[in-house]
PDB file of N, CA and C in Angstrom:
ATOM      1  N   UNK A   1      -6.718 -10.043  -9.840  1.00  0.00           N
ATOM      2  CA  UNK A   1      -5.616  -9.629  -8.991  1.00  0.00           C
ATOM      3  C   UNK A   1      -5.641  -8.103  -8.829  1.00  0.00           C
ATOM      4  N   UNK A   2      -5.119  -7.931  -7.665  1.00  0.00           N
ATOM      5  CA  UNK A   2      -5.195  -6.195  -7.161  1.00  0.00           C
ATOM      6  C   UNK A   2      -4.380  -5.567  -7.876  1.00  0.00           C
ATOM      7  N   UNK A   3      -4.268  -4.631  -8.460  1.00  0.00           N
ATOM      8  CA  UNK A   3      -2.593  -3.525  -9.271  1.00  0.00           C
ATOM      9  C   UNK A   3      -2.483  -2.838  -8.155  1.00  0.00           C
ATOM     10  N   UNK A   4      -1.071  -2.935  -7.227  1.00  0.00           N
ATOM     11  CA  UNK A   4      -0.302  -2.227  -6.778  1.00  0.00           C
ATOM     12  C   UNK A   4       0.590  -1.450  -7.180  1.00  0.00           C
ATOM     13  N   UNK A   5       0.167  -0.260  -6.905  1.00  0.00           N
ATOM     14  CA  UNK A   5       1.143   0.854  -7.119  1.00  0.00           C
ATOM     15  C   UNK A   5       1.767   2.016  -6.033  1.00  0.00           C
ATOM     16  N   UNK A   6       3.184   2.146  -6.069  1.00  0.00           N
ATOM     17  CA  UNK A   6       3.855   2.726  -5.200  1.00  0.00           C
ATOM     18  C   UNK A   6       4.388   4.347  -5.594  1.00  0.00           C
ATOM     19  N   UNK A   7       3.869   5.398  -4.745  1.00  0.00           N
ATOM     20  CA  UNK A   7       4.600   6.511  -5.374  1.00  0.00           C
ATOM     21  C   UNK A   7       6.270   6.164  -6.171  1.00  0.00           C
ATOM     22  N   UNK A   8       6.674   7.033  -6.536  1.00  0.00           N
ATOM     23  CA  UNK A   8       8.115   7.602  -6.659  1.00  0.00           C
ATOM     24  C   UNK A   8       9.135   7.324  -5.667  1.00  0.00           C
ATOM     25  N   UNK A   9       8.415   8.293  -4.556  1.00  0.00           N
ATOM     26  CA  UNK A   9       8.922   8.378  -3.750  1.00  0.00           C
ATOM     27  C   UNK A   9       9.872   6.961  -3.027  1.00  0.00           C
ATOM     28  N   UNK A  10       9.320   6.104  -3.120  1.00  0.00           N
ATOM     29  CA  UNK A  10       9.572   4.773  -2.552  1.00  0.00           C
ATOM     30  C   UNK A  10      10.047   3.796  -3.488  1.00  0.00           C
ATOM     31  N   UNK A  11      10.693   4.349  -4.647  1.00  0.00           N
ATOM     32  CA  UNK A  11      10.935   3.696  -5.492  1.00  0.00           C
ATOM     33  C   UNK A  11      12.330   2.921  -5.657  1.00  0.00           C
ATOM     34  N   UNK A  12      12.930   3.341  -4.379  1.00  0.00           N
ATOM     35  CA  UNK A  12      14.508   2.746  -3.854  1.00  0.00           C
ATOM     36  C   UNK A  12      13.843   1.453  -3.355  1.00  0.00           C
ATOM     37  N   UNK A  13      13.028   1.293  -2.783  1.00  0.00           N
ATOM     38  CA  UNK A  13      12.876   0.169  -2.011  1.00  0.00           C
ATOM     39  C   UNK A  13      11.403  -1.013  -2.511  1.00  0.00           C
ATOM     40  N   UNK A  14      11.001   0.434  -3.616  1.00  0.00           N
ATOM     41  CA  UNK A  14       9.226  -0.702  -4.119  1.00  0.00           C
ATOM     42  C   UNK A  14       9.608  -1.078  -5.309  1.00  0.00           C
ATOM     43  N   UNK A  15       8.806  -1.864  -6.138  1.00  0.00           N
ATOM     44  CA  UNK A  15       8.893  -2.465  -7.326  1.00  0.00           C
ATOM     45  C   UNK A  15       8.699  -1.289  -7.993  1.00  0.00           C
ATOM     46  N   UNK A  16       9.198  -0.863  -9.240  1.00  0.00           N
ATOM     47  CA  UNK A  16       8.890  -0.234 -10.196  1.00  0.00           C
ATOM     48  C   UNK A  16       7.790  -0.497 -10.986  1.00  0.00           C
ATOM     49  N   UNK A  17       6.763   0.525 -11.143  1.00  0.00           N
ATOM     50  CA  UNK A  17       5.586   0.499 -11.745  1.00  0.00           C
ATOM     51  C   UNK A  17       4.504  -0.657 -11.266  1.00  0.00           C
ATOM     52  N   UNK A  18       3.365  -1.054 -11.542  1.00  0.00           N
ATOM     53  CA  UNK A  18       2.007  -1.882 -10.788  1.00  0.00           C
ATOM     54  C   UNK A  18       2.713  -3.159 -10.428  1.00  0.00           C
ATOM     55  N   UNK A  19       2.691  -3.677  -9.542  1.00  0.00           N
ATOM     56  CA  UNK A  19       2.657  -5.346  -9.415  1.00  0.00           C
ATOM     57  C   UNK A  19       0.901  -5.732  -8.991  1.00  0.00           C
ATOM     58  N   UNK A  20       1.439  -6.836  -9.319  1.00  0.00           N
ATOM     59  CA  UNK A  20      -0.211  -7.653  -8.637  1.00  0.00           C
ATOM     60  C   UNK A  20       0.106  -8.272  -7.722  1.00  0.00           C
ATOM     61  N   UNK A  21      -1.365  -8.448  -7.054  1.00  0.00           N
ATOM     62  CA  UNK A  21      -1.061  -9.064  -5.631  1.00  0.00           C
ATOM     63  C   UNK A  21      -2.817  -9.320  -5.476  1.00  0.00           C
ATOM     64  N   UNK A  22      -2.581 -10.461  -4.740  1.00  0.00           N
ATOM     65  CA  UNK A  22      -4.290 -11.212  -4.394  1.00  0.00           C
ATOM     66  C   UNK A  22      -3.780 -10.599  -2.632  1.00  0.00           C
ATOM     67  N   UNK A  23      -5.813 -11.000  -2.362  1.00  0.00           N
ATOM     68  CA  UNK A  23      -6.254 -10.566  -1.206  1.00  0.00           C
ATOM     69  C   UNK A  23      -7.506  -9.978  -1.080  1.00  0.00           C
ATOM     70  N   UNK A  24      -8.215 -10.192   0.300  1.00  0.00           N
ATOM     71  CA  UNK A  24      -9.184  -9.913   0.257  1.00  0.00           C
ATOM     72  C   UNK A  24      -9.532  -8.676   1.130  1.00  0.00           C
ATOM     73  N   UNK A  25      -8.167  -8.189   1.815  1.00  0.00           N
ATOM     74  CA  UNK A  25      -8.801  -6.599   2.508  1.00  0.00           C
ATOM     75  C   UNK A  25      -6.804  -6.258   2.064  1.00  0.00           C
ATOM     76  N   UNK A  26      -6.655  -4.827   2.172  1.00  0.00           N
ATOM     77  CA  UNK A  26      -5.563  -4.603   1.767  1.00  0.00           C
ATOM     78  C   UNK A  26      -4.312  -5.283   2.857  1.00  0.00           C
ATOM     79  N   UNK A  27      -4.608  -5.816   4.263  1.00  0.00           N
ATOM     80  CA  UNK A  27      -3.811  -6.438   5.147  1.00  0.00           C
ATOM     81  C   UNK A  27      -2.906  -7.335   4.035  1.00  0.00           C
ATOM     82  N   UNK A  28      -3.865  -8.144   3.265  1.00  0.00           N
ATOM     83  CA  UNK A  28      -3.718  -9.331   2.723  1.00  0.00           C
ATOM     84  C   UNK A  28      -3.016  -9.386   1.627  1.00  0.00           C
ATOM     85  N   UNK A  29      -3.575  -7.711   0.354  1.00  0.00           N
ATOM     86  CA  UNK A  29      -2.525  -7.847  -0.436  1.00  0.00           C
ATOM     87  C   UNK A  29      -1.297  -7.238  -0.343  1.00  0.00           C
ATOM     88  N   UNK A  30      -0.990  -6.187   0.718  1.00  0.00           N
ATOM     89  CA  UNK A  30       0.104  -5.612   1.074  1.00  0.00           C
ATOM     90  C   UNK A  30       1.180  -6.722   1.480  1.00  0.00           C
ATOM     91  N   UNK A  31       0.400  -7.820   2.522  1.00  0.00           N
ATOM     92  CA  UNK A  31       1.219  -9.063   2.797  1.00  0.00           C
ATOM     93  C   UNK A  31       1.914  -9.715   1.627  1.00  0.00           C
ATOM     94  N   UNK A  32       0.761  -9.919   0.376  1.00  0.00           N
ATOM     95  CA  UNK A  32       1.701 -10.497  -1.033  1.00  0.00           C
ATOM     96  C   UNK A  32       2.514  -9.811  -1.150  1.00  0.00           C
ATOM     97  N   UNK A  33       2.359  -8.493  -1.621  1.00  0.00           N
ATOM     98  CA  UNK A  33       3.510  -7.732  -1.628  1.00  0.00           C
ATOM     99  C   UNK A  33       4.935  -7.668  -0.898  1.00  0.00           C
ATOM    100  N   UNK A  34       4.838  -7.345   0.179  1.00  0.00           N
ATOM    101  CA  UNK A  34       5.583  -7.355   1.042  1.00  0.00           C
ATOM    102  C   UNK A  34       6.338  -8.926   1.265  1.00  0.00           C
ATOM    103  N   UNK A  35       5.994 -10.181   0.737  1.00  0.00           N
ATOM    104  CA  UNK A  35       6.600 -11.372   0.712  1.00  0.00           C
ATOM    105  C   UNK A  35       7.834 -11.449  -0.697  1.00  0.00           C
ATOM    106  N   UNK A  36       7.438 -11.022  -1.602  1.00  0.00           N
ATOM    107  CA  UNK A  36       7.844 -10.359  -2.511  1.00  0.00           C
ATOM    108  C   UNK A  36       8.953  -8.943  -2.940  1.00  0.00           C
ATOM    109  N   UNK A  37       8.816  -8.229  -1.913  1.00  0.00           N
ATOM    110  CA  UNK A  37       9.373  -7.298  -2.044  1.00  0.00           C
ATOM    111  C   UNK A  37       9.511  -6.756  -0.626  1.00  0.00           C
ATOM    112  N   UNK A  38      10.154  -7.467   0.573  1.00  0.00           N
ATOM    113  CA  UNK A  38      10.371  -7.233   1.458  1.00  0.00           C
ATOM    114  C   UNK A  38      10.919  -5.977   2.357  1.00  0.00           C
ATOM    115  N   UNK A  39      11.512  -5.518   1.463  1.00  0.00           N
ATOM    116  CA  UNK A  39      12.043  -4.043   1.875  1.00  0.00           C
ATOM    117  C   UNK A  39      11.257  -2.826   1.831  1.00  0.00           C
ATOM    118  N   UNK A  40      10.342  -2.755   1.205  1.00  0.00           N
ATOM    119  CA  UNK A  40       9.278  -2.056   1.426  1.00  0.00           C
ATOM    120  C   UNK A  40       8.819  -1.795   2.352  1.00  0.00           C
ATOM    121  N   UNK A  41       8.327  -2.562   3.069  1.00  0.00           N
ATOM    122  CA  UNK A  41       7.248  -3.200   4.353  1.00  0.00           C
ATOM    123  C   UNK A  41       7.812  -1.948   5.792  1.00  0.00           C
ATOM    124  N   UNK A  42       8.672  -1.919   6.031  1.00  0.00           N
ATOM    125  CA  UNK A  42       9.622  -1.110   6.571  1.00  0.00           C
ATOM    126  C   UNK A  42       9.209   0.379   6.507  1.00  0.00           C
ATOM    127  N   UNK A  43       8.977   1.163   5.302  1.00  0.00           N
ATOM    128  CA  UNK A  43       9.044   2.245   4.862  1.00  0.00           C
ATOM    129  C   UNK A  43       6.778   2.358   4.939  1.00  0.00           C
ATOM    130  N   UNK A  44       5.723   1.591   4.715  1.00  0.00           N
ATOM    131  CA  UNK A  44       4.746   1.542   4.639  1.00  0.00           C
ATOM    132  C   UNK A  44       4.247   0.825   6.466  1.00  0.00           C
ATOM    133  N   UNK A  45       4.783   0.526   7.352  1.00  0.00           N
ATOM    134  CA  UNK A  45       4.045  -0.434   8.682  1.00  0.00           C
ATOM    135  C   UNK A  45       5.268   0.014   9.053  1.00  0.00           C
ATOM    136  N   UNK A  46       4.710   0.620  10.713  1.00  0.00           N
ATOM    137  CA  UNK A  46       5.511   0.577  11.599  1.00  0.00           C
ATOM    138  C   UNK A  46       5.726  -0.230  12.487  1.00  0.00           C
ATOM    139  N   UNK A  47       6.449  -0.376  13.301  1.00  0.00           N
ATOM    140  CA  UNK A  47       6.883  -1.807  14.367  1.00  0.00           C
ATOM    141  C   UNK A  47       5.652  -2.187  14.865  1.00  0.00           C
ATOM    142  N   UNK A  48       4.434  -1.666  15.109  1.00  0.00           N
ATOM    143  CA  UNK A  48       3.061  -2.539  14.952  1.00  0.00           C
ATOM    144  C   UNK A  48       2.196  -3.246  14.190  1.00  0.00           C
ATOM    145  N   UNK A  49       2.758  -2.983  13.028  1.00  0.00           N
ATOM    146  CA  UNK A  49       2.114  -3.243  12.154  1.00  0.00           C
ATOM    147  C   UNK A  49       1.063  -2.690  11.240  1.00  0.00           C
ATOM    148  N   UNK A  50       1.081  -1.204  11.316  1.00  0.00           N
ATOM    149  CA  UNK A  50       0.086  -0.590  11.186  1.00  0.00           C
ATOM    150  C   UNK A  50       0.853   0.552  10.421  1.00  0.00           C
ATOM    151  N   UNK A  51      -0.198   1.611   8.871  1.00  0.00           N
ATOM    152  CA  UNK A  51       0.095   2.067   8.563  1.00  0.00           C
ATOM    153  C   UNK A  51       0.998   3.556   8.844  1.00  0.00           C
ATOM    154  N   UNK A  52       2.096   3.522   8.375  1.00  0.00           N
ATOM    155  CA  UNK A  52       2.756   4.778   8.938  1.00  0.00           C
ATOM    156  C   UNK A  52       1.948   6.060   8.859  1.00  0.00           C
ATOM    157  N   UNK A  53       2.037   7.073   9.644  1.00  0.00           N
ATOM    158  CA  UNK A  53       1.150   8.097   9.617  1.00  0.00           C
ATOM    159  C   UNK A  53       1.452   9.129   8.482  1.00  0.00           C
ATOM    160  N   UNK A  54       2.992   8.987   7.353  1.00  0.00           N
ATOM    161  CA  UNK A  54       3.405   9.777   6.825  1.00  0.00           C
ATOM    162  C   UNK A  54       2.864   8.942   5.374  1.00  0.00           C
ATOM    163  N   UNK A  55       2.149   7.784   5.282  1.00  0.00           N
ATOM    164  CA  UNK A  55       1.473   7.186   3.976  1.00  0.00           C
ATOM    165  C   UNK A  55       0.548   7.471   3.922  1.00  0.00           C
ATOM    166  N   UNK A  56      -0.027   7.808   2.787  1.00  0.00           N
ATOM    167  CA  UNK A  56      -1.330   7.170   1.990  1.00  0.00           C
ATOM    168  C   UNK A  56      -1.886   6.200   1.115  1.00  0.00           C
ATOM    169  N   UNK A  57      -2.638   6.034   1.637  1.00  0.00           N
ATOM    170  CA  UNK A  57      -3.520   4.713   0.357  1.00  0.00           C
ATOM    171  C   UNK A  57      -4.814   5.458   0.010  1.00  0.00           C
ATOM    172  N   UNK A  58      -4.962   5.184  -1.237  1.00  0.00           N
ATOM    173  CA  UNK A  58      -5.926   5.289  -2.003  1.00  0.00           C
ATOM    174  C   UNK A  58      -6.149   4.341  -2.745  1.00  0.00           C
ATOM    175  N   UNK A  59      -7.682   3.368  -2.530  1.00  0.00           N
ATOM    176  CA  UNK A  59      -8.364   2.382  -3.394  1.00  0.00           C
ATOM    177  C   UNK A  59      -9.054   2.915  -4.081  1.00  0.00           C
ATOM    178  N   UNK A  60      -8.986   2.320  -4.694  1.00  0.00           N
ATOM    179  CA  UNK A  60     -10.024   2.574  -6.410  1.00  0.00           C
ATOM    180  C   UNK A  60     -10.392   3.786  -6.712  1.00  0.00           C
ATOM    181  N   UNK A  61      -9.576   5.249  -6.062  1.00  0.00           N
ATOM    182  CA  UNK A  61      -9.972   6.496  -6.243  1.00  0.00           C
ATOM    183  C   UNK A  61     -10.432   7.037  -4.848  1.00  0.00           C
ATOM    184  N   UNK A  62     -10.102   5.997  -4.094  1.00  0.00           N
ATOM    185  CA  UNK A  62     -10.757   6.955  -2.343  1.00  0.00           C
ATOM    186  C   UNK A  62      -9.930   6.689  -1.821  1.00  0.00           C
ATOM    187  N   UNK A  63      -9.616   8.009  -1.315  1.00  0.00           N
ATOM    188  CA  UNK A  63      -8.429   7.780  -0.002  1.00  0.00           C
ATOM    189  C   UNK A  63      -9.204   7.637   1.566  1.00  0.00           C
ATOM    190  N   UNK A  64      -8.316   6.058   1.561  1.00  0.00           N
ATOM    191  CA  UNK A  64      -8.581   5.287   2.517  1.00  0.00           C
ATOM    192  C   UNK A  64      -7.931   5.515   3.627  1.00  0.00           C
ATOM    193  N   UNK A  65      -9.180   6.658   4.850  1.00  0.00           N
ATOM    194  CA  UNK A  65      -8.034   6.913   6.163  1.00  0.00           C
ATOM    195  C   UNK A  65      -8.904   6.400   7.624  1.00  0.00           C
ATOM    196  N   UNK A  66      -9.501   5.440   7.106  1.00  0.00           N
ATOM    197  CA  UNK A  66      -9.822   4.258   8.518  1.00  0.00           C
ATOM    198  C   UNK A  66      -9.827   3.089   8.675  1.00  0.00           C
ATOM    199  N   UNK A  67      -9.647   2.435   9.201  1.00  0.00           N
ATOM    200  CA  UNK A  67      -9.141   1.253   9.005  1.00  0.00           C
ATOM    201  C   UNK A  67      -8.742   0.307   7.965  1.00  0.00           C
ATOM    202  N   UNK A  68      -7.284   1.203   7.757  1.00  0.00           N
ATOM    203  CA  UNK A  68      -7.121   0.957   6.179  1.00  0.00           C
ATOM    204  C   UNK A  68      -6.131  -0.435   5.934  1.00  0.00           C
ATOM    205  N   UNK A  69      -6.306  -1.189   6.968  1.00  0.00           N
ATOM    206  CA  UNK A  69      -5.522  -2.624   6.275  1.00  0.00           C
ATOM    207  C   UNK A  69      -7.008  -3.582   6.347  1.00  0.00           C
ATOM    208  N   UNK A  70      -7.927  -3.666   7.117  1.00  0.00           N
ATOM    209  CA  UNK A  70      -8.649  -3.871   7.122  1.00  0.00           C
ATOM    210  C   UNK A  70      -9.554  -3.648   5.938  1.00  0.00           C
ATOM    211  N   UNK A  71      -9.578  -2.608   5.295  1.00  0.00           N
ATOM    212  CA  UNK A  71     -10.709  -2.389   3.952  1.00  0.00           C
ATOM    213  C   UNK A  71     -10.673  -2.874   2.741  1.00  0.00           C
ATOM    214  N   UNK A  72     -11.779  -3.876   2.681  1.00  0.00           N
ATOM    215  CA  UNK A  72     -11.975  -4.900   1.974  1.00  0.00           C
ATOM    216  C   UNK A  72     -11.803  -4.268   0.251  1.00  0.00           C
ATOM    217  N   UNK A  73     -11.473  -5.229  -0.700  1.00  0.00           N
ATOM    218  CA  UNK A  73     -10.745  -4.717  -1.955  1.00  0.00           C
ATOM    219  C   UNK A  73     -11.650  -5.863  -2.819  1.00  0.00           C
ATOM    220  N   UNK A  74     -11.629  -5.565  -3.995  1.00  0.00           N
ATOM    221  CA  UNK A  74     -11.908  -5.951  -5.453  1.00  0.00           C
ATOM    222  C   UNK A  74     -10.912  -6.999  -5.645  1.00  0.00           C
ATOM    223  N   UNK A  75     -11.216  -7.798  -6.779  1.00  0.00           N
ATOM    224  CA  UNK A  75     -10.091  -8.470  -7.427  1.00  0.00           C
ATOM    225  C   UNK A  75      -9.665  -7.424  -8.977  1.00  0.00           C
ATOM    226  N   UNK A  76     -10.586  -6.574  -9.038  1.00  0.00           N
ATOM    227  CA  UNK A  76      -9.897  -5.482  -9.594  1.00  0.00           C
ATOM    228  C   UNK A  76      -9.053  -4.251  -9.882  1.00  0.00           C
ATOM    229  N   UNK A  77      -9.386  -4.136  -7.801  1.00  0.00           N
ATOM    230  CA  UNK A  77      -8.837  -2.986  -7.521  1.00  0.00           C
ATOM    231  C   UNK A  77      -8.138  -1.939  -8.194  1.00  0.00           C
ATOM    232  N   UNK A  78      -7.513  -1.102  -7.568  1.00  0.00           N
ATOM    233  CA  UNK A  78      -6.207  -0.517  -8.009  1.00  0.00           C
ATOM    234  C   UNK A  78      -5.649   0.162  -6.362  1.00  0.00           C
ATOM    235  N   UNK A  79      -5.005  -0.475  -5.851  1.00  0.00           N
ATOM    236  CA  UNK A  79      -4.257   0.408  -5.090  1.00  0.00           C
ATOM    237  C   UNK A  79      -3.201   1.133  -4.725  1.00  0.00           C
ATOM    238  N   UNK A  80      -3.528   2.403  -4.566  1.00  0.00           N
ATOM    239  CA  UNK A  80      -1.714   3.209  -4.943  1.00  0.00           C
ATOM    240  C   UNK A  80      -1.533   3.658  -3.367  1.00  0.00           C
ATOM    241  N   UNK A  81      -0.173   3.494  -2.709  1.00  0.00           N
ATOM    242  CA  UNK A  81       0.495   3.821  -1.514  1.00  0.00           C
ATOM    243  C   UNK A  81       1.192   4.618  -1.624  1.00  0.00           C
ATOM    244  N   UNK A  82       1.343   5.702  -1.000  1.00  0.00           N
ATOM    245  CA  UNK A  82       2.375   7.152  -1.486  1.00  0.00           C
ATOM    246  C   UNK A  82       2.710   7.915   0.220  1.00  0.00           C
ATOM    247  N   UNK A  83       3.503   8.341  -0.004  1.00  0.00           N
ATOM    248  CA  UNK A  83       4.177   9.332   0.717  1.00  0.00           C
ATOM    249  C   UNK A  83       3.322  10.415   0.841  1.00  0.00           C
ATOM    250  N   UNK A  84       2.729  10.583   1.736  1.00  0.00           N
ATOM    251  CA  UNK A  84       1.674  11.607   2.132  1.00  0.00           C
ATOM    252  C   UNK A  84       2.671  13.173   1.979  1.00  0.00           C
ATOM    253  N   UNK A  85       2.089  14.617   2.096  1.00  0.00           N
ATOM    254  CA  UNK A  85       2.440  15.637   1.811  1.00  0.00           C
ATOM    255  C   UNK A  85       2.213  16.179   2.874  1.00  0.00           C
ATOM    256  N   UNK A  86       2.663  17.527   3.418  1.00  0.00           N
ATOM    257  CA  UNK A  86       2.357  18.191   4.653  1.00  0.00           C
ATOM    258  C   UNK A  86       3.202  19.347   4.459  1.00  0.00           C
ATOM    259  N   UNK A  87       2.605  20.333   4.953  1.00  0.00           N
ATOM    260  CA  UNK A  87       3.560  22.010   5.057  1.00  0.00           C
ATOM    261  C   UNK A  87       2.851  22.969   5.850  1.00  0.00           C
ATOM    262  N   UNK A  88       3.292  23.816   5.367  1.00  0.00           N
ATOM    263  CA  UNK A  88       2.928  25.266   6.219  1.00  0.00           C
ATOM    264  C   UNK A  88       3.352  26.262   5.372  1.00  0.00           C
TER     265      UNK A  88
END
């Protein structure tokens, strides 16, 4: 099973600390997730369905910035979703 993990940041609305979740590209385990913990989903996919531009994902130590529901995962994974950073 994949370990999902959610910044801080999102911690009003994500599970506290790793959940697991099966799947075979992150579409799939974000979907477990998100069946599970529905309020999330909102704050990570915008009304297309597609990652918000203000997230990040990083699998197994690479941050994943192309076709990132699409990119196929481990049953070991580790994937962490966070609140991306930005300034000036």
């Amino acid at each position: 099973m994949v370990q999902v993990h959610f910044t801080s940041h999102l911690r009003h609305v994500a599970p506290g600390g790793a959940v697991t979740a099966s799947g075979s590209n992150i579409r799939e385990v974000l979907a477990d997730v998100f069946a599970r913990h529905p309020a999330v989903k909102g704050y990570v996919l915008d009304d297309q369905g597609r990652v918000r531009v203000h997230i990040a994902v990083f699998l197994d130590n690479e941050h994943i910035r192309r076709d990132i529901l699409d990119h196929p995962v481990r049953a070991d994974s580790e994937l962490y979703v966070m609140q991306a950073l930005s300034g000036g």
